[in-house]
Protein backbone atom coordinates (compact mmCIF):
# COMPACT_ATOMS: atom_id res chain seq x y z
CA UNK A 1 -25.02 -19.11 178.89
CA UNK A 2 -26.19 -16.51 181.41
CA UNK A 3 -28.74 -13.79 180.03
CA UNK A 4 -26.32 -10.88 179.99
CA UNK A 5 -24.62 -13.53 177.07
CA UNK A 6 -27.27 -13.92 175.34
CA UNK A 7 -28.69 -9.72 175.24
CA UNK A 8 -25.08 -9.14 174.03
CA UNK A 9 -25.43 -12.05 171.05
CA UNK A 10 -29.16 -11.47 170.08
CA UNK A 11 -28.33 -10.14 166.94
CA UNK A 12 -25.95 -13.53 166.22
CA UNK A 13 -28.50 -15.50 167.76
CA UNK A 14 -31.29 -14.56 165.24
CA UNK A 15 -29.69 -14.56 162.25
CA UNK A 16 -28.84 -18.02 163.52
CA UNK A 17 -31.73 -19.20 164.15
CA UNK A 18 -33.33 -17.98 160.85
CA UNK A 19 -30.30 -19.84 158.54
CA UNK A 20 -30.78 -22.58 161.19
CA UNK A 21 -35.06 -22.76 160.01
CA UNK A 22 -34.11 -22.23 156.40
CA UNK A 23 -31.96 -25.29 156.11
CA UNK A 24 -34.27 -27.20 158.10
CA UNK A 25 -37.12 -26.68 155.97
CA UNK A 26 -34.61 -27.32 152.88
CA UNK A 27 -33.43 -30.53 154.07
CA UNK A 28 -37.38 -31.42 154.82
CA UNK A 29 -38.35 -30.32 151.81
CA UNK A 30 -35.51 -32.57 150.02
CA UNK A 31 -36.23 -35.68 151.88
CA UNK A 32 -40.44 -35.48 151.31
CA UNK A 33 -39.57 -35.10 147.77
CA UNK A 34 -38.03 -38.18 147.52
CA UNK A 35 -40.58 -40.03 149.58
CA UNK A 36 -42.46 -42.43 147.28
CA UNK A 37 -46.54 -41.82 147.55
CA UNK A 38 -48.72 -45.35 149.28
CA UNK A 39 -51.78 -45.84 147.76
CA UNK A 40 -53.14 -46.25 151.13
CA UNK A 41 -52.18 -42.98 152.79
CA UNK A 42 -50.77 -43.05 156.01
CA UNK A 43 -50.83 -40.39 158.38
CA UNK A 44 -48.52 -38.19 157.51
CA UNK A 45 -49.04 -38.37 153.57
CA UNK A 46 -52.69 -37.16 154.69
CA UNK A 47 -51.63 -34.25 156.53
CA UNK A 48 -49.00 -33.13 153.79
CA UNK A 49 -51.93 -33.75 151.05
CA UNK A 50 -54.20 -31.72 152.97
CA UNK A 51 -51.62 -28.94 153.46
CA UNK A 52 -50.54 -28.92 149.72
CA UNK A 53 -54.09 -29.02 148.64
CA UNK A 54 -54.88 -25.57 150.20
CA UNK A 55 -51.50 -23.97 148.75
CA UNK A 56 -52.57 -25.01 145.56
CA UNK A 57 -56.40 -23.68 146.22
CA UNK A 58 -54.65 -20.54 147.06
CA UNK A 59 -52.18 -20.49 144.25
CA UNK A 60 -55.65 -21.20 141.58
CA UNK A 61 -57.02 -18.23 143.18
CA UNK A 62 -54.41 -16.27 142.17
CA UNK A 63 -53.58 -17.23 139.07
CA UNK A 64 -54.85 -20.23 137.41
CA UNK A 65 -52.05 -20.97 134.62
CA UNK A 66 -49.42 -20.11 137.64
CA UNK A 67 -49.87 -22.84 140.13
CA UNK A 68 -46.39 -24.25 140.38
CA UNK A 69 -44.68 -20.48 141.02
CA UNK A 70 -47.32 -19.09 143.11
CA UNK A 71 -48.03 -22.42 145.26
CA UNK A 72 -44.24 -22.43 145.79
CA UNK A 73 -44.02 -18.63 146.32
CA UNK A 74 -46.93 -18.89 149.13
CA UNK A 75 -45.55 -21.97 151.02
CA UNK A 76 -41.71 -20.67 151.08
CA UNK A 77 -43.27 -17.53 153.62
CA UNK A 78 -45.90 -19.59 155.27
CA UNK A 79 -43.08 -22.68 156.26
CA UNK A 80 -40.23 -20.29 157.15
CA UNK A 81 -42.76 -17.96 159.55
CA UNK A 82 -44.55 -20.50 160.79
CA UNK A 83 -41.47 -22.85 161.79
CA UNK A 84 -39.27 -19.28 163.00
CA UNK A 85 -42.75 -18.81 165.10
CA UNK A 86 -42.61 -22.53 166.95
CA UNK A 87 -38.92 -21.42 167.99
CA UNK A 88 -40.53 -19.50 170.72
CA UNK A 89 -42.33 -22.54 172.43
CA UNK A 90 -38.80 -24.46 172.55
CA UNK A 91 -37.61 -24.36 176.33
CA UNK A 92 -33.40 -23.69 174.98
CA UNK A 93 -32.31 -20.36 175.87
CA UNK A 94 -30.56 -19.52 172.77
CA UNK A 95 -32.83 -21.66 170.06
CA UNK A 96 -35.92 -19.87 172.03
CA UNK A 97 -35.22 -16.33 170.09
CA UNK A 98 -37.65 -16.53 167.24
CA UNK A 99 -36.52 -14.56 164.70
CA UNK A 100 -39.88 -13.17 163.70
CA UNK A 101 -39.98 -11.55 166.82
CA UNK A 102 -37.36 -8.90 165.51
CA UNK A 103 -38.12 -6.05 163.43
CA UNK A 104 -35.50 -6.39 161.13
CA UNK A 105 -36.44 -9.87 160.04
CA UNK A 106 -40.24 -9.24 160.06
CA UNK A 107 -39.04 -5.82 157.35
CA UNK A 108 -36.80 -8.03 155.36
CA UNK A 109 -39.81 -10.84 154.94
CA UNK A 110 -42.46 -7.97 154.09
CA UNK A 111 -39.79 -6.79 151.58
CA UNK A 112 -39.01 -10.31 149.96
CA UNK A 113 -42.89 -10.14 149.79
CA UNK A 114 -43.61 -7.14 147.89
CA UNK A 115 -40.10 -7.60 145.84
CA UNK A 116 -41.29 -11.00 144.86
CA UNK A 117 -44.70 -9.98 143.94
CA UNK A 118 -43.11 -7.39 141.66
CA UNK A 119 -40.76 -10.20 139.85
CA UNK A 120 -43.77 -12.45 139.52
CA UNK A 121 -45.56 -9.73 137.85
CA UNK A 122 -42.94 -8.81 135.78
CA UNK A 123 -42.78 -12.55 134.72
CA UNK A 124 -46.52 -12.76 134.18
CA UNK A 125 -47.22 -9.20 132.65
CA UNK A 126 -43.77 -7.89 131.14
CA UNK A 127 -41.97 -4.88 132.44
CA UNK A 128 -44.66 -2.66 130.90
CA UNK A 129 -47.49 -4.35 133.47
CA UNK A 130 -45.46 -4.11 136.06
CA UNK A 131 -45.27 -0.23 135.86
CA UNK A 132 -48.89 0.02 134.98
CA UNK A 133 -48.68 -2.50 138.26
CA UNK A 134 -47.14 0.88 140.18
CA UNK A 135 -48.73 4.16 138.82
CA UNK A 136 -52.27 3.08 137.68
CA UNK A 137 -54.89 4.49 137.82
CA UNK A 138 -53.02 6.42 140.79
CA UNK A 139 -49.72 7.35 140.20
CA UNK A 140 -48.70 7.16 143.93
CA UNK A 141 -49.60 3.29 143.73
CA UNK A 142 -46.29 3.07 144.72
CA UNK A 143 -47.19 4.37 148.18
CA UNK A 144 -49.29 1.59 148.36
CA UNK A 145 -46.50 -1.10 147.98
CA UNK A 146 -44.62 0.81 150.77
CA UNK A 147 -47.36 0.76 153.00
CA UNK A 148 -47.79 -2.81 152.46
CA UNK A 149 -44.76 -3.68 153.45
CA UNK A 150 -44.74 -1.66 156.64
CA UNK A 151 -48.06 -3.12 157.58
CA UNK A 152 -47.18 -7.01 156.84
CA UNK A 153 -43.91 -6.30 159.26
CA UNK A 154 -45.24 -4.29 161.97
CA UNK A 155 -48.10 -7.40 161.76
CA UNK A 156 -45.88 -9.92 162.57
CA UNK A 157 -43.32 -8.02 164.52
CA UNK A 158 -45.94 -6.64 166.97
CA UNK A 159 -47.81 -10.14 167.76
CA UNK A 160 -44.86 -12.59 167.62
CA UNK A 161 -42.79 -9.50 169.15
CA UNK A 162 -45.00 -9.60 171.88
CA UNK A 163 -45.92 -13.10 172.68
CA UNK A 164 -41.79 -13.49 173.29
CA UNK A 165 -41.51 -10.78 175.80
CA UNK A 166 -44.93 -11.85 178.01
CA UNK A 167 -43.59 -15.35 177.78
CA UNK A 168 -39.77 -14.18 178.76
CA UNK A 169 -41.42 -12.22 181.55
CA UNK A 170 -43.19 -15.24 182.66
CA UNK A 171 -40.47 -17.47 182.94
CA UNK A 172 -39.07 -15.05 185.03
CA UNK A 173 -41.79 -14.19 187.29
CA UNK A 174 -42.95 -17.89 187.72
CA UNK A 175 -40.44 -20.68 186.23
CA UNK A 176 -42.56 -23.42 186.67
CA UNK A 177 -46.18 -24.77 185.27
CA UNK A 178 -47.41 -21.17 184.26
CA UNK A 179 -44.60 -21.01 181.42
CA UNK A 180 -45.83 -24.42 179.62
CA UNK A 181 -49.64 -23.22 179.65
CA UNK A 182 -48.43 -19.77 177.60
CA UNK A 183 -46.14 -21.97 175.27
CA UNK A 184 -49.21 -24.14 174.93
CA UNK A 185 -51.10 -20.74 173.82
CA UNK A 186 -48.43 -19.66 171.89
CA UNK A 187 -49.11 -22.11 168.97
CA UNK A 188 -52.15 -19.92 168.09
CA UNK A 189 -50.58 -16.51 167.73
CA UNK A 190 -47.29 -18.69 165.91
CA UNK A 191 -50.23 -20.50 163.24
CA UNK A 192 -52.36 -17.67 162.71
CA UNK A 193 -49.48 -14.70 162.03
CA UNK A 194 -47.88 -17.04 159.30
CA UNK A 195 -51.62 -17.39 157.95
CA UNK A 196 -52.12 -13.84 157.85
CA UNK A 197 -48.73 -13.10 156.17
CA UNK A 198 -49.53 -15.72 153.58
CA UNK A 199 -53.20 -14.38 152.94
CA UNK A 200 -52.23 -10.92 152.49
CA UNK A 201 -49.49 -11.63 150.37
CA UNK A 202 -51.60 -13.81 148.63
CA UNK A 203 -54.55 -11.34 147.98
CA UNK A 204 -51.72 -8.39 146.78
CA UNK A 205 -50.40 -10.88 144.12
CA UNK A 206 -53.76 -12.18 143.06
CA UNK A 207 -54.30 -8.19 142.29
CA UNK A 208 -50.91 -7.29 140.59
CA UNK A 209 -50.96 -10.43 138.33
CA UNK A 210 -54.74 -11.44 137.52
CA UNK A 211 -55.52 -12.07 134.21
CA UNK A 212 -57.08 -8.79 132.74
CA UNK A 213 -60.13 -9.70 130.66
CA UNK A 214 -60.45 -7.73 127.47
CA UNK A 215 -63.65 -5.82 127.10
CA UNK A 216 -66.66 -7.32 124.87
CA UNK A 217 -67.74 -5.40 122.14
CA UNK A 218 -71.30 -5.27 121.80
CA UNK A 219 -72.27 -5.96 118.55
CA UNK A 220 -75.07 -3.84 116.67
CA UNK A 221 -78.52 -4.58 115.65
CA UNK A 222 -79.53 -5.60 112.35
CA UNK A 223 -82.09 -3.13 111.00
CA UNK A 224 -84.84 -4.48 109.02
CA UNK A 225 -85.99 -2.84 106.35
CA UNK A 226 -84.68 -1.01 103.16
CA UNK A 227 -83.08 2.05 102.72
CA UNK A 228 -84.26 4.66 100.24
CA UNK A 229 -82.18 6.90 98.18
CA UNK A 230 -82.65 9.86 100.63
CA UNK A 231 -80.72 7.70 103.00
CA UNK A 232 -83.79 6.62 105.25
CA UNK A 233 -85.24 3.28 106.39
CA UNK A 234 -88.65 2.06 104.80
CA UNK A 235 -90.24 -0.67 106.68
């Protein structure tokens, strides 16, 4: 498929290549589930351990009596970025057009990110926290949540955006050797975005749903002494 093909499909192509990652990480996700755990870890076990250990670390930080949703939540946007990232370092013209490196997709994940955050708060706190969630103690908190999402997609949009065009100009420029060494470099901006996406969205959930802790009273003094029929003390 020549490149004029492929300009005139991009919008195809993406949403493609994003249904393409979800059901990849959807059959993955099915067949570790049903993997039976060695006691002797091998390898890969390790790696998975390791990886689910620090979702859960994140998910505790969070929330500690919402592990299992949060953990979940956090993964779902780390996996899908990070694998829609790696699409980029794949030498296929078509399957090369990460779809993180569009602004539409980078908007729609910011707003599945603040959307989500506001279910999960609504599970966690009721409708009633949620608004407090939105207009305290400034009322134009809401401005906040906007701005939020802007910022998480013009994030990923800009770096992953960018990383695909230098590389495309590259390939063109020099087709050979120079190509693999930015692919190679690639895996850092692809790692670290999807980090960054997953931390943010992290720390703005850990706000809207923590666990407010109810103020102590402080409880008063005994006086010694006896009080006299004017009302006073008498040591």
């Amino acid at each position: 498929m020549s490149e004029g093909a492929i300009a005139e499909f991009t919008p195809y192509i993406v949403i493609a290549n994003a249904v393409m990652v979800s059901l990849l990480l959807i059959v993955g996700a099915t067949i570790a589930a049903r993997q039976k755990l060695t006691p002797v870890p091998g390898p890969v076990q390790n790696a998975a351990e390791a990886v689910m250990e620090w979702f859960i670390k994140q998910a505790k930080n969070v929330r500690p009596d919402a592990v299992k949703t949060v953990t979940a939540f956090l993964a779902t946007f780390f996996l899908f970025i990070f694998s829609s990232n790696l699409l980029g370092l794949i030498p296929v013209p078509v399957i090369r057009i990460p779809p993180t490196s569009f602004y539409s997709v980078t908007l729609a994940l910011s707003l599945c990110s603040v959307f989500g955050i506001l279910i999960l708060t609504t599970v966690f706190k009721g409708v009633k926290g949620t608004l407090k969630h939105l207009v305290w103690p400034n009322p134009l908190q809401i401005i906040s949540e906007i701005s939020h999402a802007l910022s998480l997609s013009l994030r990923l949009f800009g770096n992953i955006g960018g990383e695909f065009i230098v590389a495309s100009l590259v390939m063109v420029a020099a087709p050979y050797g120079i190509p693999l060494i930015v692919h190679i470099l690639g895996l850092i901006p692809a790692f670290l975005q999807a980090l960054v996406f997953t931390l943010l969205t992290a720390s703005a959930l850990g706000i809207a749903i923590a666990i407010e802790e109810e103020p102590v009273k402080e409880k008063a003094e005994p006086t010694t002494g006896t009080i006299d029929e004017q009302g006073g003390v008498q040591a």
